[in-house]
PDB file of N, CA and C in Angstrom:
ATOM      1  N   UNK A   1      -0.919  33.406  31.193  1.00  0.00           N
ATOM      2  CA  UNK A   1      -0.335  32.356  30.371  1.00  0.00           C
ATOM      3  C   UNK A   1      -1.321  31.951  29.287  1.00  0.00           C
ATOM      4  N   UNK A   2      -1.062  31.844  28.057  1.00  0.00           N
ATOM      5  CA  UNK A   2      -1.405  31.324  26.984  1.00  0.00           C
ATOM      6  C   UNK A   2      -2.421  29.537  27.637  1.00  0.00           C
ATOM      7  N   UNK A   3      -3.811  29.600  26.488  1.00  0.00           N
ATOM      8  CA  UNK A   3      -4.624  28.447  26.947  1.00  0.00           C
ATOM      9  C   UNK A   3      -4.070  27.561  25.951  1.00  0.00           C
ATOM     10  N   UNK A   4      -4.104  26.257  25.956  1.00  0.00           N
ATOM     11  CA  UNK A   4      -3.939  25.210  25.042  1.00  0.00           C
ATOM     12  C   UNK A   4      -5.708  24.107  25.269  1.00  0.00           C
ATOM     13  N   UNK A   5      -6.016  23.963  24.239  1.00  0.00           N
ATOM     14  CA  UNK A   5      -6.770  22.996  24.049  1.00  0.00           C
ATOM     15  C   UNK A   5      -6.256  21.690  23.405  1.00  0.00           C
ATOM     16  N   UNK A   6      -6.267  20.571  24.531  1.00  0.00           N
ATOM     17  CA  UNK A   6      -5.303  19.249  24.064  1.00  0.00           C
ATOM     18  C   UNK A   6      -6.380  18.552  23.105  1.00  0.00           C
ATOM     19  N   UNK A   7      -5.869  18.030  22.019  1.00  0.00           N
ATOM     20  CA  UNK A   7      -6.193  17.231  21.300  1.00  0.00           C
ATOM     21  C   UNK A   7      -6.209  15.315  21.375  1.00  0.00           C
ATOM     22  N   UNK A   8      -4.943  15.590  21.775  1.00  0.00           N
ATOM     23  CA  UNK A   8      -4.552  14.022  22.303  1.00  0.00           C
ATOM     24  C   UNK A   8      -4.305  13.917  23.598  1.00  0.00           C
ATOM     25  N   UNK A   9      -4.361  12.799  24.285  1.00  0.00           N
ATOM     26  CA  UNK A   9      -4.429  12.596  25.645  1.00  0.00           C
ATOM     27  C   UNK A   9      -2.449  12.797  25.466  1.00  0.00           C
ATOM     28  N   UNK A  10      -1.503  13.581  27.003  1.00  0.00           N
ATOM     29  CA  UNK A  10      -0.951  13.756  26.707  1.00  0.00           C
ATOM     30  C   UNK A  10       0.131  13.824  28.290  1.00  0.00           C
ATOM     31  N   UNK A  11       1.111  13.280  28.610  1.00  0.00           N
ATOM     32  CA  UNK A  11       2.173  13.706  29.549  1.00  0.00           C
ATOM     33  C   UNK A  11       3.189  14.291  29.903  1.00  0.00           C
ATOM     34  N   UNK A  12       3.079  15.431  30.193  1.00  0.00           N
ATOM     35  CA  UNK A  12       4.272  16.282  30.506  1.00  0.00           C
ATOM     36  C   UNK A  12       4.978  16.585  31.838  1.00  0.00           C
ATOM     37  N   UNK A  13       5.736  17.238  32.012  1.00  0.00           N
ATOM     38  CA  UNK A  13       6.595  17.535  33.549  1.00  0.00           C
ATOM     39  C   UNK A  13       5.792  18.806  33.614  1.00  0.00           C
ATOM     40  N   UNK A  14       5.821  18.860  34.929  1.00  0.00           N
ATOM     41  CA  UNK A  14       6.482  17.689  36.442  1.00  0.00           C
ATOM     42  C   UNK A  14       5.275  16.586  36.448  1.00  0.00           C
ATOM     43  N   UNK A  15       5.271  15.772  36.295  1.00  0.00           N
ATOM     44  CA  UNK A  15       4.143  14.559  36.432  1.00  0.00           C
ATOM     45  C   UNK A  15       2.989  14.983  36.223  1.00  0.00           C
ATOM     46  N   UNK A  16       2.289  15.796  34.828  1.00  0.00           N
ATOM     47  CA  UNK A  16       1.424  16.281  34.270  1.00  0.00           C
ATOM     48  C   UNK A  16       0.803  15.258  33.551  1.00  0.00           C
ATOM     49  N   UNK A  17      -0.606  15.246  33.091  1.00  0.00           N
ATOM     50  CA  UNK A  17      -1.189  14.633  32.460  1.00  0.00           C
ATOM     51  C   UNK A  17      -2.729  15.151  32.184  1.00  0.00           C
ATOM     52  N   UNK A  18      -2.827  15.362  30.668  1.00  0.00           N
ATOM     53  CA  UNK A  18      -4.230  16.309  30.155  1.00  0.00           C
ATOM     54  C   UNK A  18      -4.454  15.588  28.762  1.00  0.00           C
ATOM     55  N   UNK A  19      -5.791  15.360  29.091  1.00  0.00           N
ATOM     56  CA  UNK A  19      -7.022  14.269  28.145  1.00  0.00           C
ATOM     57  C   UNK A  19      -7.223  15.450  27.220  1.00  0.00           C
ATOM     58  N   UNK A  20      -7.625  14.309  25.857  1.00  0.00           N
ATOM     59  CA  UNK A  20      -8.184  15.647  24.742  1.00  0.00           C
ATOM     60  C   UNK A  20      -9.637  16.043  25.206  1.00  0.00           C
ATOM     61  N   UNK A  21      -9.663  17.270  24.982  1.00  0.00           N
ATOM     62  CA  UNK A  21     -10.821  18.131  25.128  1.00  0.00           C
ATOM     63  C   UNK A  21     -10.135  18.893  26.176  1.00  0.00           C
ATOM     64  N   UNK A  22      -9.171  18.629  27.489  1.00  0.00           N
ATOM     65  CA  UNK A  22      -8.641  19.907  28.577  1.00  0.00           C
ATOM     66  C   UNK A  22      -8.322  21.045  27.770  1.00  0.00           C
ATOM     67  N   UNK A  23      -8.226  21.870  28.412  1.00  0.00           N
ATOM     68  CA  UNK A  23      -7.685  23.297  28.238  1.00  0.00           C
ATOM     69  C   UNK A  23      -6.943  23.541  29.168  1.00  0.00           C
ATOM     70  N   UNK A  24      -5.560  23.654  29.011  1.00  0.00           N
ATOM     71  CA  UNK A  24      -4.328  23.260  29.841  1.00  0.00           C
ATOM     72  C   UNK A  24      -3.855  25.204  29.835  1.00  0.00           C
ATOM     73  N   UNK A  25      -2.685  25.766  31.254  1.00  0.00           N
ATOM     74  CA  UNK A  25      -1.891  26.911  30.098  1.00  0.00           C
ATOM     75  C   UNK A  25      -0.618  26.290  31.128  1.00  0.00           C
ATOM     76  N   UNK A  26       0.076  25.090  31.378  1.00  0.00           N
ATOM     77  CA  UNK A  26       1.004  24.992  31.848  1.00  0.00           C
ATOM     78  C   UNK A  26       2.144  23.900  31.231  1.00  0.00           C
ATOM     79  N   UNK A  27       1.753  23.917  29.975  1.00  0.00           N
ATOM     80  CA  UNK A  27       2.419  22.954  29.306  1.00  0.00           C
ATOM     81  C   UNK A  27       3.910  23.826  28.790  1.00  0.00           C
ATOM     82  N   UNK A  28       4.750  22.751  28.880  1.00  0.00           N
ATOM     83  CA  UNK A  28       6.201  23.883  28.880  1.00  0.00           C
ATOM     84  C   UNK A  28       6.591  24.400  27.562  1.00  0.00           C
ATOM     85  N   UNK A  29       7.142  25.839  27.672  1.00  0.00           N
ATOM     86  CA  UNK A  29       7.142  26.473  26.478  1.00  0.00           C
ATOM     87  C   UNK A  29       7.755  26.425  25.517  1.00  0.00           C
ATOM     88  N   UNK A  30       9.128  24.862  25.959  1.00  0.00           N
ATOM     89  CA  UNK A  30       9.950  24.704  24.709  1.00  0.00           C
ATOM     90  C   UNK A  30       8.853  23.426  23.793  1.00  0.00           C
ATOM     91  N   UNK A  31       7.825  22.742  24.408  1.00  0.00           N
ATOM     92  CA  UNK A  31       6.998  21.801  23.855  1.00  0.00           C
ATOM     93  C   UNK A  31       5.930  22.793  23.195  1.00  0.00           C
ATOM     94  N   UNK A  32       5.434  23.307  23.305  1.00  0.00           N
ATOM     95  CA  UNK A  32       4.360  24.289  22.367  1.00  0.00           C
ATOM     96  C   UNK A  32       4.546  23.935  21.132  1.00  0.00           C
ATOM     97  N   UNK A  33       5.826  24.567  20.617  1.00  0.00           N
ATOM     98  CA  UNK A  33       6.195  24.613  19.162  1.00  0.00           C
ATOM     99  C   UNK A  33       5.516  23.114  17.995  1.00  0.00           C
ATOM    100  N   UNK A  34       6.107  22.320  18.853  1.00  0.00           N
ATOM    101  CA  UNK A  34       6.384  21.074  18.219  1.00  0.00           C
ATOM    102  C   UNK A  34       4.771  20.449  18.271  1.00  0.00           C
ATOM    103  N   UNK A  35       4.764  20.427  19.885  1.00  0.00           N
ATOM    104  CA  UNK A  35       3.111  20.172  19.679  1.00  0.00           C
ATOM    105  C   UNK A  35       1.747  20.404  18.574  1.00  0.00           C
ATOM    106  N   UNK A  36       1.970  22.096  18.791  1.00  0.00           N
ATOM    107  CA  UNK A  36       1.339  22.603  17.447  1.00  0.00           C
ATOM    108  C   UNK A  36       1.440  22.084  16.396  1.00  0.00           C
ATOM    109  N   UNK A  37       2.409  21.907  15.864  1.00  0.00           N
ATOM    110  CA  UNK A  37       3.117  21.537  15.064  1.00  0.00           C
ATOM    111  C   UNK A  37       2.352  20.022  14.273  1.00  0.00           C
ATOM    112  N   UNK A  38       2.546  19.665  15.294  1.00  0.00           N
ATOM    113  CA  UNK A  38       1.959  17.695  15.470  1.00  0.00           C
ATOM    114  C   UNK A  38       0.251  17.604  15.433  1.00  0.00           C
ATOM    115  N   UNK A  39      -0.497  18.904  15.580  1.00  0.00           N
ATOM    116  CA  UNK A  39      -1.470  18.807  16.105  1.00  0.00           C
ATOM    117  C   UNK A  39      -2.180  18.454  17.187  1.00  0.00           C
ATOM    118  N   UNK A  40      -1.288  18.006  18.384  1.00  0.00           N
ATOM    119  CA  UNK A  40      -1.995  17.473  19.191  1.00  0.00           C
ATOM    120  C   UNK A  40      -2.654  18.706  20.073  1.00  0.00           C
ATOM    121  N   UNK A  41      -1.925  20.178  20.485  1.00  0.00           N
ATOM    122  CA  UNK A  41      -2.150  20.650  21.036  1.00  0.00           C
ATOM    123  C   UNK A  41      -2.993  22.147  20.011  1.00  0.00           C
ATOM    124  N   UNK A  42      -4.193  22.562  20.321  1.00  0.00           N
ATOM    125  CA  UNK A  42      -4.462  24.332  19.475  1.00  0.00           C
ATOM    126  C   UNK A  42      -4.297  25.501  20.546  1.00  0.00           C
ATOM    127  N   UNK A  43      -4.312  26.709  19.665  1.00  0.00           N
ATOM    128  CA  UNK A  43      -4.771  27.872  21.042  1.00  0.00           C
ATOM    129  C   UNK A  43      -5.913  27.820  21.486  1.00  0.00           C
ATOM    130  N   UNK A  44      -6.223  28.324  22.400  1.00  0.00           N
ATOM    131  CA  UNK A  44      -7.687  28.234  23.211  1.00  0.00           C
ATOM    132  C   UNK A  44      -7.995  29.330  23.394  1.00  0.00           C
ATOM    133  N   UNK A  45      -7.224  30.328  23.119  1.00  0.00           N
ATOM    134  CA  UNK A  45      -7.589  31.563  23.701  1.00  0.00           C
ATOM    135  C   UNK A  45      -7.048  32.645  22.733  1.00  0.00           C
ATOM    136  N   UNK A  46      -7.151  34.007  22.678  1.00  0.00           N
ATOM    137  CA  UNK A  46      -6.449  34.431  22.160  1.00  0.00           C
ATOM    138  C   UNK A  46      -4.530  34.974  22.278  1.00  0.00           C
ATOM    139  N   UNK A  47      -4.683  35.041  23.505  1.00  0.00           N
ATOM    140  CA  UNK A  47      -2.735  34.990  23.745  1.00  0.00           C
ATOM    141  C   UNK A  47      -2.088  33.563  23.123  1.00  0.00           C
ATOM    142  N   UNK A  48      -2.717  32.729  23.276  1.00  0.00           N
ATOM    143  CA  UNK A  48      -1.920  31.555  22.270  1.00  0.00           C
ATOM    144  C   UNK A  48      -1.725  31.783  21.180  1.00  0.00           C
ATOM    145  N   UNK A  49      -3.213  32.185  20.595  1.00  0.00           N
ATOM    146  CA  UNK A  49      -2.719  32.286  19.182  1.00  0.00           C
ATOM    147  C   UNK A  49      -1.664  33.677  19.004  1.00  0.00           C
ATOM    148  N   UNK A  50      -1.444  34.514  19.440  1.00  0.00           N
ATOM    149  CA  UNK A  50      -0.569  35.311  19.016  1.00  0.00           C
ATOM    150  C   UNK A  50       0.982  35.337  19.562  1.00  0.00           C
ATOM    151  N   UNK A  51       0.852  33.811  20.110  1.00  0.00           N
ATOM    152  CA  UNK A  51       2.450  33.603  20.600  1.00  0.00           C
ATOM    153  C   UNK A  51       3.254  32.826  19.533  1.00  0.00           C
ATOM    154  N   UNK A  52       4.268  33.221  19.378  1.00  0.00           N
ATOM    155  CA  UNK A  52       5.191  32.466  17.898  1.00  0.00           C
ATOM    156  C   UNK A  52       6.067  32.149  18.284  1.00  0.00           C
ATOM    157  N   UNK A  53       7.037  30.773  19.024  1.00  0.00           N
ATOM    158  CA  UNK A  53       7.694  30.500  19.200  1.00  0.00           C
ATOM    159  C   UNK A  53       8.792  29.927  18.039  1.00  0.00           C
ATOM    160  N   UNK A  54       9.762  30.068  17.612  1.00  0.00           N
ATOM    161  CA  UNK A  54      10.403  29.673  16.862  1.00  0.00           C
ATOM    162  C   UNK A  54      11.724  29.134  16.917  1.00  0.00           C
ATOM    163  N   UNK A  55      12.412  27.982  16.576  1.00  0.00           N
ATOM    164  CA  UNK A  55      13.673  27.377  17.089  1.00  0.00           C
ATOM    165  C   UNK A  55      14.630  28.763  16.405  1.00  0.00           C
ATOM    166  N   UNK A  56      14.583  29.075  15.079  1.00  0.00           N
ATOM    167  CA  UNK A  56      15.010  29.543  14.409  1.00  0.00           C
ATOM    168  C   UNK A  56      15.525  31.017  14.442  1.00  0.00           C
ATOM    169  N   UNK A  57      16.727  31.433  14.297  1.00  0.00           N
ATOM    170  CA  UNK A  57      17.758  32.824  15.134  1.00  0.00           C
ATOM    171  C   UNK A  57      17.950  33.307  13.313  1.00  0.00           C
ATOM    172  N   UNK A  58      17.331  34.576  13.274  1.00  0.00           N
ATOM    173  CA  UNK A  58      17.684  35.161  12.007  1.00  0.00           C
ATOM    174  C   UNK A  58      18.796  36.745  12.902  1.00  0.00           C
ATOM    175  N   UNK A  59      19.796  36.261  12.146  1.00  0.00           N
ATOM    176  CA  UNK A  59      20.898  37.499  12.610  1.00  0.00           C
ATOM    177  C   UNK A  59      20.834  38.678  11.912  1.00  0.00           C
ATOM    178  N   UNK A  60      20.870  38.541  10.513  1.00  0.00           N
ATOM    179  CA  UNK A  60      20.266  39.732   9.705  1.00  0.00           C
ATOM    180  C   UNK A  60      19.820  39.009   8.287  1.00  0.00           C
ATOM    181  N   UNK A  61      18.842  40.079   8.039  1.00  0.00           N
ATOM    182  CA  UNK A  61      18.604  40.015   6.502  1.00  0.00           C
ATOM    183  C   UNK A  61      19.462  39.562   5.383  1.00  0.00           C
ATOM    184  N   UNK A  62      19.087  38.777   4.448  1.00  0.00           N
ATOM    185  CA  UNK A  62      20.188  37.995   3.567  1.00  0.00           C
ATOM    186  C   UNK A  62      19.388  38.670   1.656  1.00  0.00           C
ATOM    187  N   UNK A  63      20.662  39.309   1.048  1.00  0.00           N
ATOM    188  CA  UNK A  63      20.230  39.589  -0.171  1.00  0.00           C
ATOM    189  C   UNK A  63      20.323  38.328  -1.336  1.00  0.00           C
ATOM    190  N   UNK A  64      19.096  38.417  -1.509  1.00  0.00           N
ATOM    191  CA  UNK A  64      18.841  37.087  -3.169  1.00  0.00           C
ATOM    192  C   UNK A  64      18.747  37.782  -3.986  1.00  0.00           C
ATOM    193  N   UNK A  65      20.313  37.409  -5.003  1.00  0.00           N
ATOM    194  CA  UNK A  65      19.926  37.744  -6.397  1.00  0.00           C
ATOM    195  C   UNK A  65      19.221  36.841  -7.378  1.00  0.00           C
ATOM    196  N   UNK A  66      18.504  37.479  -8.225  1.00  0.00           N
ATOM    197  CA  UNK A  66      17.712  36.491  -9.278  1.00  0.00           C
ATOM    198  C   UNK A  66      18.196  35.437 -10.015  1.00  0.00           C
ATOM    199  N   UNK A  67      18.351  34.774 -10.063  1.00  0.00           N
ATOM    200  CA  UNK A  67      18.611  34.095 -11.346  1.00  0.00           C
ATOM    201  C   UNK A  67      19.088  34.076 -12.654  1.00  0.00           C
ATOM    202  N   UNK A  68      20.226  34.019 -13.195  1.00  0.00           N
ATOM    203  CA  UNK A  68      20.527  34.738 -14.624  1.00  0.00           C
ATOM    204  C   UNK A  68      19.382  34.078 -15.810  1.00  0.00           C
ATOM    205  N   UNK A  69      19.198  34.501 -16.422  1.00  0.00           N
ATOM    206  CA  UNK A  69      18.053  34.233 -17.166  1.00  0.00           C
ATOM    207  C   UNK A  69      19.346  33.308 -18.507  1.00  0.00           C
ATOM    208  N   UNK A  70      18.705  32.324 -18.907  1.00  0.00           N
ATOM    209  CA  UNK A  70      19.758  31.754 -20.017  1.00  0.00           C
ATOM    210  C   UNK A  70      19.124  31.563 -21.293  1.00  0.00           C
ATOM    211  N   UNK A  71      19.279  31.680 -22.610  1.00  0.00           N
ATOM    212  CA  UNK A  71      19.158  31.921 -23.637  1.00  0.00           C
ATOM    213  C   UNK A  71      18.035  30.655 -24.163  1.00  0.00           C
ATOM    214  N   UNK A  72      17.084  31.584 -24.770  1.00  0.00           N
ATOM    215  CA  UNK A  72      15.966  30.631 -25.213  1.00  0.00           C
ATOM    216  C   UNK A  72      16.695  30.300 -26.379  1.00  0.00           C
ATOM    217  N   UNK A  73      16.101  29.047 -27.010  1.00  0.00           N
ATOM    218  CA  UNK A  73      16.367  28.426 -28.638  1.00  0.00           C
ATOM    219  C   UNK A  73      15.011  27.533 -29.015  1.00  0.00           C
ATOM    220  N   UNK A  74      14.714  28.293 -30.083  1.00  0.00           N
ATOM    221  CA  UNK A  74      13.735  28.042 -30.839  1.00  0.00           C
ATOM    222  C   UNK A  74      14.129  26.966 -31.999  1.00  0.00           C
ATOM    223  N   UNK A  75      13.251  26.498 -32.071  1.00  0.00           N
ATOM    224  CA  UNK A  75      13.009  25.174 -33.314  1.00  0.00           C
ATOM    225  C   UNK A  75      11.534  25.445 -33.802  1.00  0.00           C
ATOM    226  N   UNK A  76      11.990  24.782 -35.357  1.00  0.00           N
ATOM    227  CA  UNK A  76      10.608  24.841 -35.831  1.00  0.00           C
ATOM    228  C   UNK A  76      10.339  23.855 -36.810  1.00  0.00           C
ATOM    229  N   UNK A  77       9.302  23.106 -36.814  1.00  0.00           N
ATOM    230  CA  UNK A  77       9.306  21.776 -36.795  1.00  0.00           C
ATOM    231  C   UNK A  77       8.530  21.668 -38.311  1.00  0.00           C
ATOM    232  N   UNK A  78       8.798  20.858 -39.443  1.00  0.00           N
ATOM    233  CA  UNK A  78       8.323  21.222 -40.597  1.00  0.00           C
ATOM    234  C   UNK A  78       6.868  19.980 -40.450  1.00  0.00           C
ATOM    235  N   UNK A  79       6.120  19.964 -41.433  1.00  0.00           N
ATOM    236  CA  UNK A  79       5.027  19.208 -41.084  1.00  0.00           C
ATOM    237  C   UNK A  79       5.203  18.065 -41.692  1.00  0.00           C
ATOM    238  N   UNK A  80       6.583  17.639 -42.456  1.00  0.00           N
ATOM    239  CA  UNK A  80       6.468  16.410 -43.168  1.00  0.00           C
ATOM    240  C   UNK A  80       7.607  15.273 -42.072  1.00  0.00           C
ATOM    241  N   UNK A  81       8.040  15.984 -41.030  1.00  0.00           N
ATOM    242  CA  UNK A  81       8.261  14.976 -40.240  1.00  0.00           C
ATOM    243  C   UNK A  81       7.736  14.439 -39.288  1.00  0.00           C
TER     244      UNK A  81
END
């Protein structure tokens, strides 16, 4: 399991509780995200850092077209106004 180093003193389930400076790996895996997130919690190890939890469901790839570009207009400004 992934290490966490707590930042903030902190309570979780089942009747958990870890002071900043612990190095926790049982904190639950839908709280990670957010934690991180908040700063309270970092990786400690290296399997944390290479875990990416994300709320977010990409179904497929989405095509972006550019932008139509719209017509410049120039002015030119005489020096006696």
């Amino acid at each position: 399991m992934p290490k966490y180093l707590v930042k903030a003193g902190l309570d979780y389930p089942p009747n958990r509780r870890a002071e900043a400076g612990d190095i926790v790996d049982d904190i639950p895996a839908k709280s990670i995200k957010w934690l991180r997130d908040q700063g309270l919690i970092e990786p400690a190890d290296a399997s944390a850092k290479a875990e990416v939890v994300s709320d977010v469901e990409i179904d497929e790839p989405v095509a972006v077209k550019p932008a139509p570009v719209s017509k410049v207009v120039y002015a030119t400004v005489s020096e006696d106004e």
